[in-house]
C-alpha atoms as a PDB file:
ATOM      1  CA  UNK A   1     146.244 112.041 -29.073  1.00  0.00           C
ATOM      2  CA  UNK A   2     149.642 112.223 -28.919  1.00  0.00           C
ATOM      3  CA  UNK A   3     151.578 110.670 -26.117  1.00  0.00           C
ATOM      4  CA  UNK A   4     154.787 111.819 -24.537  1.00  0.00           C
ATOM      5  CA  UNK A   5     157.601 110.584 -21.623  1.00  0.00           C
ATOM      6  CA  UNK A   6     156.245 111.818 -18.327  1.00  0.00           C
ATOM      7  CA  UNK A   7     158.296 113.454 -15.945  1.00  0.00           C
ATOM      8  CA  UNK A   8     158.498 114.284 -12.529  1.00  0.00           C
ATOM      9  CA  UNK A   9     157.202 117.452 -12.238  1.00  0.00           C
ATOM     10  CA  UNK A  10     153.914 116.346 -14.451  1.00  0.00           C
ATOM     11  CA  UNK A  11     152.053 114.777 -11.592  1.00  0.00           C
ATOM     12  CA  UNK A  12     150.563 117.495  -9.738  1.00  0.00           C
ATOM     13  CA  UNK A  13     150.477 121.235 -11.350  1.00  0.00           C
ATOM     14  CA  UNK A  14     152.257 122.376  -7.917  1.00  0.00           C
ATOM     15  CA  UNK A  15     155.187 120.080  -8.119  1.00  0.00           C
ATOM     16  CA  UNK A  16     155.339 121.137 -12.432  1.00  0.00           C
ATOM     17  CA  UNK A  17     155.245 125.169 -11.150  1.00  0.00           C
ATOM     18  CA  UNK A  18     158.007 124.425  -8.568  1.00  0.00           C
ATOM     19  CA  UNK A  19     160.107 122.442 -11.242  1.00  0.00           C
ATOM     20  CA  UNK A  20     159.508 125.718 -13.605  1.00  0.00           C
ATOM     21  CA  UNK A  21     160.675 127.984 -10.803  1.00  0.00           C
ATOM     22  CA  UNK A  22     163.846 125.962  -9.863  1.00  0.00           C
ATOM     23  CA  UNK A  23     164.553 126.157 -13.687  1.00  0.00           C
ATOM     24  CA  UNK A  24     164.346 129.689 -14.121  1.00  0.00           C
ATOM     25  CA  UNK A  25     165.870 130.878 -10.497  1.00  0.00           C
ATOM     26  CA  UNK A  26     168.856 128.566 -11.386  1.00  0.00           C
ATOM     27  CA  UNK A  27     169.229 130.111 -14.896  1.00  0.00           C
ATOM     28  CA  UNK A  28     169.574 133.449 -13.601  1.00  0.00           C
ATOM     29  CA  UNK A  29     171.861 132.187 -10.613  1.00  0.00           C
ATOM     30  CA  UNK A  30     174.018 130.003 -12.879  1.00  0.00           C
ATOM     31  CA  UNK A  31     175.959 133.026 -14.946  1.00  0.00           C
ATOM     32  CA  UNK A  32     176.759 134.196 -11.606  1.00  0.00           C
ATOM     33  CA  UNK A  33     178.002 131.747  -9.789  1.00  0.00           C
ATOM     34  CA  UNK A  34     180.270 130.646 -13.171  1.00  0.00           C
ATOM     35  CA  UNK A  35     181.558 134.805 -13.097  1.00  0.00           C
ATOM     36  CA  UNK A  36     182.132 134.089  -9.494  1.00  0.00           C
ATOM     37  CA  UNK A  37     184.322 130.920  -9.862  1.00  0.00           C
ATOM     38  CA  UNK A  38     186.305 132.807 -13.012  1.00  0.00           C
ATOM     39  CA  UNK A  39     187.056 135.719 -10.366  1.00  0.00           C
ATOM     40  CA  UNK A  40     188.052 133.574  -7.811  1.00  0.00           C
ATOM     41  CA  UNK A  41     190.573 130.892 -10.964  1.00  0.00           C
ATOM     42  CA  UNK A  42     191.661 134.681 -12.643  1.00  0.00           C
ATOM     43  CA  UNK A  43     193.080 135.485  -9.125  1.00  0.00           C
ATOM     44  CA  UNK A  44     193.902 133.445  -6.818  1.00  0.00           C
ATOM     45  CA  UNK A  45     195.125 130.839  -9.360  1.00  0.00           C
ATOM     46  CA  UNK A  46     195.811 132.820 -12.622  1.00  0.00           C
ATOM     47  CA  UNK A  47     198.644 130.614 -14.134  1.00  0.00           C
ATOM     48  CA  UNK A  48     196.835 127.160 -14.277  1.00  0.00           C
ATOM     49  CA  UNK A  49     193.657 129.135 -15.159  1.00  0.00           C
ATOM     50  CA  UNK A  50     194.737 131.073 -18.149  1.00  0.00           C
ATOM     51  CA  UNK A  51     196.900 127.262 -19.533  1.00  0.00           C
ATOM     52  CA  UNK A  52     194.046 125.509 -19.510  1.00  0.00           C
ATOM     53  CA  UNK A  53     192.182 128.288 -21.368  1.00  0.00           C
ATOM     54  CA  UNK A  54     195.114 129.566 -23.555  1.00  0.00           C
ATOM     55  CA  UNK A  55     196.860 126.055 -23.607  1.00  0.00           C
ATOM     56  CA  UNK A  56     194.799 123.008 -22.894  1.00  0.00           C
ATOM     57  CA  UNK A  57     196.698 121.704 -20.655  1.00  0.00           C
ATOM     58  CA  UNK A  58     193.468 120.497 -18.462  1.00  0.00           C
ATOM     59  CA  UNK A  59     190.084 120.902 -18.535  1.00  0.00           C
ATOM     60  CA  UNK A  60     188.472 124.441 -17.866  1.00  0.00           C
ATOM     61  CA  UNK A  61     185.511 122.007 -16.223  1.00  0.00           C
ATOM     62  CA  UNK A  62     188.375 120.549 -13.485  1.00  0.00           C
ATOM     63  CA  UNK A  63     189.221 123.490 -12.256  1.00  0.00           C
ATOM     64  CA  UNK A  64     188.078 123.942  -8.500  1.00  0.00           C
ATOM     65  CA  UNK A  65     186.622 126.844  -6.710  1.00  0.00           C
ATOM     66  CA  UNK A  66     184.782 127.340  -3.141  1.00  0.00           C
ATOM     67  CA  UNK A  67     181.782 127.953  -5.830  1.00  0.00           C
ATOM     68  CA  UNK A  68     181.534 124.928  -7.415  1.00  0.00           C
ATOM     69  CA  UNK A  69     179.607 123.510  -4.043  1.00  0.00           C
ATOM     70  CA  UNK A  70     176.546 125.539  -5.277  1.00  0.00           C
ATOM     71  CA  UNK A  71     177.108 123.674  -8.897  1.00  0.00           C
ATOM     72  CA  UNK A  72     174.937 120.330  -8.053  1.00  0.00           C
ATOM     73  CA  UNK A  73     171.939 122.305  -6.790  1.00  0.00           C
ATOM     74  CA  UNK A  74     171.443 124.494  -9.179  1.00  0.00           C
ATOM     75  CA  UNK A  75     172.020 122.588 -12.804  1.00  0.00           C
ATOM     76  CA  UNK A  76     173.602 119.485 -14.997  1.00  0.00           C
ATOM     77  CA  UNK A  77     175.697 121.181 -17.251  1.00  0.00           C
ATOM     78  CA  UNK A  78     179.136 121.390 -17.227  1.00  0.00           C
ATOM     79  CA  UNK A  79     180.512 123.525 -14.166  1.00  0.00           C
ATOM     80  CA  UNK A  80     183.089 125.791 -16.955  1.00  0.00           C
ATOM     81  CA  UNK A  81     184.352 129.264 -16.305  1.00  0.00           C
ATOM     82  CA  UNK A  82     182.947 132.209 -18.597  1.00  0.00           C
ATOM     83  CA  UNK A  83     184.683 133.060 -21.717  1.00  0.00           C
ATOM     84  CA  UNK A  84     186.285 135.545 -22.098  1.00  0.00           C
ATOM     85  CA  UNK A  85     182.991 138.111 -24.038  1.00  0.00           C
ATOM     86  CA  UNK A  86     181.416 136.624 -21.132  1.00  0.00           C
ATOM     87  CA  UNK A  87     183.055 137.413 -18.292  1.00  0.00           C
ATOM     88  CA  UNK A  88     183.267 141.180 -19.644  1.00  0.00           C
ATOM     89  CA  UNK A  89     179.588 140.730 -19.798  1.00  0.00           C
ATOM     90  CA  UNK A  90     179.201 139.526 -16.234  1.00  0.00           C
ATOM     91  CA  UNK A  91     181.671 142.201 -15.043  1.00  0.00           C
ATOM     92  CA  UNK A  92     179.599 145.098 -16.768  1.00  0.00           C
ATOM     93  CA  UNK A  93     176.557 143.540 -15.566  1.00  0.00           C
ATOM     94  CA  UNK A  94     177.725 143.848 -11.911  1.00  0.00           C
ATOM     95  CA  UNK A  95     179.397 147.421 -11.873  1.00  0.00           C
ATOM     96  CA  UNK A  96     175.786 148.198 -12.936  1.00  0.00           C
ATOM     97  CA  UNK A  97     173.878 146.629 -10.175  1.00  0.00           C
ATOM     98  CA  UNK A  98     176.217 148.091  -7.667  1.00  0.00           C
ATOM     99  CA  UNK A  99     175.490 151.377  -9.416  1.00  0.00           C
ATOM    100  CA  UNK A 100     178.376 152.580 -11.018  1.00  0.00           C
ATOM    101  CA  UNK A 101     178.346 155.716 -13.345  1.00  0.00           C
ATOM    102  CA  UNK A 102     179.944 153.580 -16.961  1.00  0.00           C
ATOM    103  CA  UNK A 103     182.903 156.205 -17.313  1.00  0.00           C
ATOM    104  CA  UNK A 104     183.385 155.016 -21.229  1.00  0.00           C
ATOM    105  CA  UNK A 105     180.450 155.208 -23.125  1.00  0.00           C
ATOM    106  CA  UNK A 106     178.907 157.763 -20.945  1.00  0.00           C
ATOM    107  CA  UNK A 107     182.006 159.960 -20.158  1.00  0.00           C
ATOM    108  CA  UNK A 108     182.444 160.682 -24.021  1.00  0.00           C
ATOM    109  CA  UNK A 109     178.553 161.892 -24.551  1.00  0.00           C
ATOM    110  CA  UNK A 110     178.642 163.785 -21.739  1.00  0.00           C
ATOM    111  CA  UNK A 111     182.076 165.203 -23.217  1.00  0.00           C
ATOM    112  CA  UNK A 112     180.589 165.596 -26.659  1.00  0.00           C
ATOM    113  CA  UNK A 113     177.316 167.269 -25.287  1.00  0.00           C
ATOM    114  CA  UNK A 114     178.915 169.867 -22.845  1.00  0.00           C
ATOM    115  CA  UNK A 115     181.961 171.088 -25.441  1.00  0.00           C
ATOM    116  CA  UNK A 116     179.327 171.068 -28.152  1.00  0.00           C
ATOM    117  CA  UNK A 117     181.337 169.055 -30.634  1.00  0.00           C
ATOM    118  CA  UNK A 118     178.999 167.464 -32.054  1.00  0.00           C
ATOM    119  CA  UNK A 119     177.024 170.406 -33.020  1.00  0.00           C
ATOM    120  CA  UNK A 120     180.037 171.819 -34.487  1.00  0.00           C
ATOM    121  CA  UNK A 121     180.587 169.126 -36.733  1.00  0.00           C
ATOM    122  CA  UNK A 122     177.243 168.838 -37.881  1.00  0.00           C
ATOM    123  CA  UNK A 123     176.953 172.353 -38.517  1.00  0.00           C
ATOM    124  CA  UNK A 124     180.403 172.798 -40.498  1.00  0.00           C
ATOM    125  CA  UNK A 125     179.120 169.231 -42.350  1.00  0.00           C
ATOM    126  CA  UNK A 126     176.047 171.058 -43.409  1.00  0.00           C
ATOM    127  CA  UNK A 127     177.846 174.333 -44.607  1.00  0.00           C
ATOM    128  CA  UNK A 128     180.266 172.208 -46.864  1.00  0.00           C
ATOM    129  CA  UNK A 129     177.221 169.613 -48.173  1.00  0.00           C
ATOM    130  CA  UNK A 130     173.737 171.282 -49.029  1.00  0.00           C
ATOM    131  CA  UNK A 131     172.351 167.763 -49.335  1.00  0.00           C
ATOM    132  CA  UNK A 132     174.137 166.466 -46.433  1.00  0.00           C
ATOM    133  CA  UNK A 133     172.762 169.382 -44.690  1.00  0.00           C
ATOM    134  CA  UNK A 134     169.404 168.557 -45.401  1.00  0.00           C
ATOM    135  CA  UNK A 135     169.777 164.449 -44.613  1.00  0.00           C
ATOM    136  CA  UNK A 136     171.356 165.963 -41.028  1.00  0.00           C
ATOM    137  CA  UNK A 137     167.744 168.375 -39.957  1.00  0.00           C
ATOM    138  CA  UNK A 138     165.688 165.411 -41.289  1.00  0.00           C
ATOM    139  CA  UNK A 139     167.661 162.899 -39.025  1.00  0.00           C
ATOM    140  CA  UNK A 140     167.538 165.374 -36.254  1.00  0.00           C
ATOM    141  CA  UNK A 141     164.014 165.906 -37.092  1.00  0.00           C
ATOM    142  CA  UNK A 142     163.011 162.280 -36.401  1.00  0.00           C
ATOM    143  CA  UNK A 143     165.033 162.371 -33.562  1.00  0.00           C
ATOM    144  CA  UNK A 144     163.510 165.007 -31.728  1.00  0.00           C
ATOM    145  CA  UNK A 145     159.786 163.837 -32.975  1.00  0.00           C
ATOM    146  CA  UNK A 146     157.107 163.021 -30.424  1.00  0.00           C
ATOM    147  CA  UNK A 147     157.066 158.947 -30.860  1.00  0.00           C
ATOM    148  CA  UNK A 148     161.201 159.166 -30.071  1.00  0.00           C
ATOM    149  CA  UNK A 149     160.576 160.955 -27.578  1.00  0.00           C
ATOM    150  CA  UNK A 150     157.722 158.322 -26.132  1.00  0.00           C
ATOM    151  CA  UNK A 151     159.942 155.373 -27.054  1.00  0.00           C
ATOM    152  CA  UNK A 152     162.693 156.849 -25.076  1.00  0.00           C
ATOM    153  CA  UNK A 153     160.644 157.303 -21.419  1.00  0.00           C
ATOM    154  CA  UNK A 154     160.233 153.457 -22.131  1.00  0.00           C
ATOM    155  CA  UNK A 155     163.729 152.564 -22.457  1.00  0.00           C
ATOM    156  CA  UNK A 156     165.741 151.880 -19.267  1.00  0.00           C
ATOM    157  CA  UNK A 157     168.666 154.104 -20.007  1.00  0.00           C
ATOM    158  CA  UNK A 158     171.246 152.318 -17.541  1.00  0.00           C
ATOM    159  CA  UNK A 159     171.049 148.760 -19.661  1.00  0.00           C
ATOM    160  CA  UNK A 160     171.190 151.086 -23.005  1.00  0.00           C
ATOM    161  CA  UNK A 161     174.458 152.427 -21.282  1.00  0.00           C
ATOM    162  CA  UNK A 162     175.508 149.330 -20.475  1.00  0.00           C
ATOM    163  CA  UNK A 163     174.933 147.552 -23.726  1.00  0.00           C
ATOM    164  CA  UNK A 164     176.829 150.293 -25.225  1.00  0.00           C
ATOM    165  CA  UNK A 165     179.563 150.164 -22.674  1.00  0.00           C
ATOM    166  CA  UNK A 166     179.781 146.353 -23.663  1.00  0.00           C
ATOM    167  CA  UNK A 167     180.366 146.958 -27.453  1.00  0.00           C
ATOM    168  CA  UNK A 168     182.672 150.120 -26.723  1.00  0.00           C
ATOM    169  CA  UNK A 169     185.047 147.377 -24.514  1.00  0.00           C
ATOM    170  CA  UNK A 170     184.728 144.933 -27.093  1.00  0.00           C
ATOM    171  CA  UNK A 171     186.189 147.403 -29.890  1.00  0.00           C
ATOM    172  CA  UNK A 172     188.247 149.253 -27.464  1.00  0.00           C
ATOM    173  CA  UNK A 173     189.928 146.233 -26.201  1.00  0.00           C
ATOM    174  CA  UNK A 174     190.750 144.190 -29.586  1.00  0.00           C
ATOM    175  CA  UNK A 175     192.443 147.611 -30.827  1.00  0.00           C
ATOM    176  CA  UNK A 176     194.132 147.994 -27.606  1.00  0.00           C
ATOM    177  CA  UNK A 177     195.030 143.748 -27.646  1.00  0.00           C
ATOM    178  CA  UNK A 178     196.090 144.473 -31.370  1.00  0.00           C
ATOM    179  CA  UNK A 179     198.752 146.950 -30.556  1.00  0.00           C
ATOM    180  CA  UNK A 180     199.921 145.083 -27.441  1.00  0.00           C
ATOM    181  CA  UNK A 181     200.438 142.755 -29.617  1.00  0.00           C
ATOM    182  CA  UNK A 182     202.819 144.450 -31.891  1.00  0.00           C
ATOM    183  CA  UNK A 183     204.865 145.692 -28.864  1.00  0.00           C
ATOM    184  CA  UNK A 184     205.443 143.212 -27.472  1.00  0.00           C
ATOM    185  CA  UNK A 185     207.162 141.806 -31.143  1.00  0.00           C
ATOM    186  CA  UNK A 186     204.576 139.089 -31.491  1.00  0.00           C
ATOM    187  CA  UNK A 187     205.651 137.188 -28.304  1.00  0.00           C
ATOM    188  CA  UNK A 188     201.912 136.491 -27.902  1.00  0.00           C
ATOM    189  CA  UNK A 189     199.329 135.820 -30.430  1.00  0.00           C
ATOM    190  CA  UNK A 190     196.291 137.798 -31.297  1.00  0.00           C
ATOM    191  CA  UNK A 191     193.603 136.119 -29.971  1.00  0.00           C
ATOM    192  CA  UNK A 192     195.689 134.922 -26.793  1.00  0.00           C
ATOM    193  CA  UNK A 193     196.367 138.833 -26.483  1.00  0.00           C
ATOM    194  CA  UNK A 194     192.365 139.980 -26.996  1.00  0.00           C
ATOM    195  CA  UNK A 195     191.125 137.039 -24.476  1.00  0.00           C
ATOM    196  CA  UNK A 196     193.465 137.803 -21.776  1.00  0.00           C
ATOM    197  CA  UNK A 197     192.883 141.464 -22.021  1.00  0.00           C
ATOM    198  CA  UNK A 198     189.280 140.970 -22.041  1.00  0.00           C
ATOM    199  CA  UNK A 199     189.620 139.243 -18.426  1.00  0.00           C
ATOM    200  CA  UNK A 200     191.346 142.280 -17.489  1.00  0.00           C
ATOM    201  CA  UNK A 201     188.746 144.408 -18.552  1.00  0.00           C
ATOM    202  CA  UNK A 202     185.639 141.918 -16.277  1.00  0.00           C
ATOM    203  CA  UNK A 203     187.905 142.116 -13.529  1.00  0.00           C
ATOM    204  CA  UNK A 204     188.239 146.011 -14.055  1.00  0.00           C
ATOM    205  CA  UNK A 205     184.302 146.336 -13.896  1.00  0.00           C
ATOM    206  CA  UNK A 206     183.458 143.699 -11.359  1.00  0.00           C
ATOM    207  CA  UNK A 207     186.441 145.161  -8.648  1.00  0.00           C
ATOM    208  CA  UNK A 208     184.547 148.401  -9.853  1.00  0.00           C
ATOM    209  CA  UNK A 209     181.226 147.000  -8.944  1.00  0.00           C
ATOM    210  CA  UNK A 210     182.716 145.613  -5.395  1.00  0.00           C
ATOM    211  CA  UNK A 211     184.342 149.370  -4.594  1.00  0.00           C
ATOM    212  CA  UNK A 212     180.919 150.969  -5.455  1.00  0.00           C
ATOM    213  CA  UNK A 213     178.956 148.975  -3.204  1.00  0.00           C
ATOM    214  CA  UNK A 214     181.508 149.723  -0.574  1.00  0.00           C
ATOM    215  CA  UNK A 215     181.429 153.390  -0.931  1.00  0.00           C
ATOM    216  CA  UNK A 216     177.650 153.696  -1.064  1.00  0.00           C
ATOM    217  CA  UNK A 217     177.367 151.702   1.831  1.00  0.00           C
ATOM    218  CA  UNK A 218     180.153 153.221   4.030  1.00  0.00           C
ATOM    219  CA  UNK A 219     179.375 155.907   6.243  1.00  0.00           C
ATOM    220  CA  UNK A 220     181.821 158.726   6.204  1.00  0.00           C
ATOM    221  CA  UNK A 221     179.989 161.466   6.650  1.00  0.00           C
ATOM    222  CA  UNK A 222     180.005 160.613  10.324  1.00  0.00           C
ATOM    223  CA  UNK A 223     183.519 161.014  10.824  1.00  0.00           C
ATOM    224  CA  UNK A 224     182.965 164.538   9.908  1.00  0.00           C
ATOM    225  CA  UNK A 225     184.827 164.488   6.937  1.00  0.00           C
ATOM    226  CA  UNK A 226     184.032 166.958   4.016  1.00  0.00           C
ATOM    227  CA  UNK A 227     181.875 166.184   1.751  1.00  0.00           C
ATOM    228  CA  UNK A 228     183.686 165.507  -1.493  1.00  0.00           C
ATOM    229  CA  UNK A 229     186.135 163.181   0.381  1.00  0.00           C
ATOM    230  CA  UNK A 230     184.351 159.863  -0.692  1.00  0.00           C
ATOM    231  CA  UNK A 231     184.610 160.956  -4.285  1.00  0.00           C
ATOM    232  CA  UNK A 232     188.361 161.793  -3.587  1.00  0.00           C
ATOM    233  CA  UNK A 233     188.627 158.325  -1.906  1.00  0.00           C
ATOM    234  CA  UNK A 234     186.628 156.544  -4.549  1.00  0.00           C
ATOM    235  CA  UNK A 235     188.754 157.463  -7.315  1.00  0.00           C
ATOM    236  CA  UNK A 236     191.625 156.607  -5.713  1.00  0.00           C
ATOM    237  CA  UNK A 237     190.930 153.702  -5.427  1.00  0.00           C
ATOM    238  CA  UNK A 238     189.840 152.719  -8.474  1.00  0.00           C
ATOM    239  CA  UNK A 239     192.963 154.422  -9.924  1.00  0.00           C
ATOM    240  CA  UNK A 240     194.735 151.684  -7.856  1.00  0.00           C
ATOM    241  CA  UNK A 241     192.872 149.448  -9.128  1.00  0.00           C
ATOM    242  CA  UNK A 242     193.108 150.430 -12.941  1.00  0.00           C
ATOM    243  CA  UNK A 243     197.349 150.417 -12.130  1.00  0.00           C
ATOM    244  CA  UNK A 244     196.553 146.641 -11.033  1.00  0.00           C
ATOM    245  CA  UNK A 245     194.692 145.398 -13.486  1.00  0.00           C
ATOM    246  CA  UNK A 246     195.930 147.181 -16.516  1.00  0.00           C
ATOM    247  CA  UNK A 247     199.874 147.260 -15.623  1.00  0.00           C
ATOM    248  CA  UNK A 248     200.702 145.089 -12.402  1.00  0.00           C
ATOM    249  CA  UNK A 249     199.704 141.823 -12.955  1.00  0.00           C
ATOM    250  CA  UNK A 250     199.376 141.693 -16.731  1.00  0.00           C
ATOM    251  CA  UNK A 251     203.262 142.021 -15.547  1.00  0.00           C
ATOM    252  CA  UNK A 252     203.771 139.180 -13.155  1.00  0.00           C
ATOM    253  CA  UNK A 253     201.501 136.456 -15.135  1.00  0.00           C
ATOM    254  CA  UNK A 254     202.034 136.918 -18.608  1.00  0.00           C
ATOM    255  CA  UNK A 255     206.055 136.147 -18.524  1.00  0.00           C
ATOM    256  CA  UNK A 256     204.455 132.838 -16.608  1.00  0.00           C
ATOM    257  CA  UNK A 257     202.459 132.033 -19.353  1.00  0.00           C
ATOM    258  CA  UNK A 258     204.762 133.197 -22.908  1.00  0.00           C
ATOM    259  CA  UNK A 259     208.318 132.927 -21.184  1.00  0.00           C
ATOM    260  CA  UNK A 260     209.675 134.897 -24.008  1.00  0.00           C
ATOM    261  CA  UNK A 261     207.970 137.789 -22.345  1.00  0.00           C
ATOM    262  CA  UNK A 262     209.543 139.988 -19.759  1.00  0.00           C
ATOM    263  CA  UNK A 263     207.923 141.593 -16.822  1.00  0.00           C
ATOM    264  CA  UNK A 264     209.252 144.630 -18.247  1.00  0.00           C
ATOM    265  CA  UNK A 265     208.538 144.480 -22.133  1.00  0.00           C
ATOM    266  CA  UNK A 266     204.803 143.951 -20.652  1.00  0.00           C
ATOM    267  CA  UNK A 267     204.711 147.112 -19.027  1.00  0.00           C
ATOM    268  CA  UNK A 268     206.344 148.905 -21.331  1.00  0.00           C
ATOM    269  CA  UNK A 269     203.687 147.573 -24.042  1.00  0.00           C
ATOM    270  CA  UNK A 270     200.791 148.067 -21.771  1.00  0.00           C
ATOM    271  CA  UNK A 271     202.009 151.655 -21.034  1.00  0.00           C
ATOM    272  CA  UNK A 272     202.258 152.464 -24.379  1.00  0.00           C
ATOM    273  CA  UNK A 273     199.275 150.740 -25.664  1.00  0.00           C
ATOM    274  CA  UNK A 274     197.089 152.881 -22.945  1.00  0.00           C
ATOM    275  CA  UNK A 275     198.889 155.876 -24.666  1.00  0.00           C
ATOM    276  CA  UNK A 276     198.183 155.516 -27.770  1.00  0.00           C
ATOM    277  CA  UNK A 277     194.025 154.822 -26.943  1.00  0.00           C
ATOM    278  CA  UNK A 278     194.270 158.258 -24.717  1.00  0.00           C
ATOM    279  CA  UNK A 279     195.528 160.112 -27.600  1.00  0.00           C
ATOM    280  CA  UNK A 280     193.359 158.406 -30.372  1.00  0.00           C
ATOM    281  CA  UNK A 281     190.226 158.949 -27.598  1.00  0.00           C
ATOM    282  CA  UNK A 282     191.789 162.546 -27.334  1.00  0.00           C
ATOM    283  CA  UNK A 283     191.777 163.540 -31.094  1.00  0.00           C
ATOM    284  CA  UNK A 284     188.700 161.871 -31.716  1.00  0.00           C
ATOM    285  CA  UNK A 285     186.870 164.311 -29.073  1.00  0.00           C
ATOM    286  CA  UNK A 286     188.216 167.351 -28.457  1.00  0.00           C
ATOM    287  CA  UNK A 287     191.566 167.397 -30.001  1.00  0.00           C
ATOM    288  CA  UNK A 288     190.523 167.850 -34.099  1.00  0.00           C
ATOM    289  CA  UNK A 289     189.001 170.639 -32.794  1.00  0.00           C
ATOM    290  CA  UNK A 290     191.787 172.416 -31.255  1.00  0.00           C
ATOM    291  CA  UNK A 291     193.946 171.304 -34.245  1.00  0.00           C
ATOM    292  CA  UNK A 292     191.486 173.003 -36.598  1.00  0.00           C
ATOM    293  CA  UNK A 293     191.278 176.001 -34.270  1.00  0.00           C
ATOM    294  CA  UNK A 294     195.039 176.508 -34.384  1.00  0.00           C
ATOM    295  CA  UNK A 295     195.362 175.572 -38.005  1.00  0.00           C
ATOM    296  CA  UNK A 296     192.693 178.382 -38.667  1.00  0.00           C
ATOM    297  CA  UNK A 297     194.585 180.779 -36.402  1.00  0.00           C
ATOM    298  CA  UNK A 298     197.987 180.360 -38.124  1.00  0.00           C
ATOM    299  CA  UNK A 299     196.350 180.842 -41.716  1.00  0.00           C
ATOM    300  CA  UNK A 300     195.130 183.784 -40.585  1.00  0.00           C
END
């Protein structure tokens, strides 16, 4: 018989069940507490945050938060802010609990579905290729078969949205970081460029998550306001918060961090750089297909 160290939650079975519970409720409280304290470093102290994770210049595990009371209780490890992945993660992860309608990822289906792009393509893809033709009904085929169908009643759509929505901000974001980048004439290195704008993006979603909750919560109807106003309200306020995020203090903390940067030059870039995605997002949806519509209407 083999024999092992005893601990303390081996001496009764209700202390070991307790000591499994603790483990597991702190596991799943952990990620949020760290996504928590990164909010609260990203704003409130943004400068010696982003040095110590850009730069070094102290430990990420000395930073201090109001969170980092709950630390002791709940585990061992290290008490670190999330990486950058991470904290997009965490920020996804919260926009959906709150509810939020992913505008990304599920935006551009419900774009491609109601224009009927996509069955354009495929059907002028099947007029130019027999044999692609005939690989596109079988795939469509299998799509539309009964055990699909099943597997899909199964499947919680809102975490296939936002798993999607996580690897359409990953992509989107390193092209976007990429050509930030450039415009800004290499002041700032790549993978400075993609980690800061991935913080940008978490705090996007999780300010996202916070205004949903709000919204669904508030009662407006009571005022006797029309009907559509929280919707009007909503997206105002999440277009103010987009401006923030994405132009105003990208602005005022990056020239802290890379002094060769201006406050200017980085809105400028960002400006741009949101540009350039809109059109590419624009061609790759709708606009080809206006392009081959006029293109066909001058040959003609």
């Amino acid at each position: 018989m083999r024999n092992y160290e005893r601990g303390d939650a081996d001496h009764t079975p209700v202390l070991a069940m307790l000591y499994q519970i603790r483990t597991a409720v702190a596991d799943l409280i952990v990620p949020l507490v760290a996504g928590l304290m990164t909010v609260w470093l990203v704003v409130v102290t943004p400068s010696h945050f982003f040095k110590a994770s850009f730069f070094h210049e102290r430990p990420l595990e000395k930073l201090r938060s109001p969170f980092l009371v709950l630390w002791p209780f709940l585990s061992k490890e290290e008490r670190r802010p999330l990486d950058p992945a991470q904290f997009l993660l965490f920020g996804i992860f919260t926009a959906a609990l709150a509810g939020f309608g992913f505008d990304n990822s599920n935006q551009l289906r419900g774009l491609l579905r109601e224009t009927g792009v996509t069955e354009s393509l495929l059907a002028y893809l099947s007029r130019q290729n027999a044999a692609l033709g005939q690989t596109i009904t079988a795939v469509q085929r299998i799509l539309q078969s009964g055990p699909v169908a099943a597997l899909q009643t199964f499947m919680d759509q809102s975490l296939i949205a936002a798993i999607w929505e996580l690897i359409v901000n990953l992509f989107v974001t390193a092209v976007f970081a990429y050509i930030f980048y450039l415009l800004v004439r290499r002041q700032i290195s790549p993978r400075h460029s993609y980690s800061f704008w991935l913080y940008m993006r978490g705090m996007q979603y999780f300010t996202t998550a916070v205004s949903t909750l709000f919204f669904s919560l508030s009662s407006l109807s009571i005022l006797g306001l029309p009907e559509i106003t929280p919707d009007i309200l909503f997206w105002l306020f999440e277009t103010a918060l987009r401006l923030v995020w994405l132009f105003l203090f990208p602005a005022i903390v990056l020239p802290r961090l890379f002094p060769e940067l201006t406050a200017k030059r980085v809105l400028g870039a960002s400006l741009v750089g949101n540009l350039i995605l809109i059109g590419a997002n624009w061609l790759l949806t709708t606009g080809w297909v206006f392009m081959l519509a006029v293109l066909g209407a001058a040959a003609s």
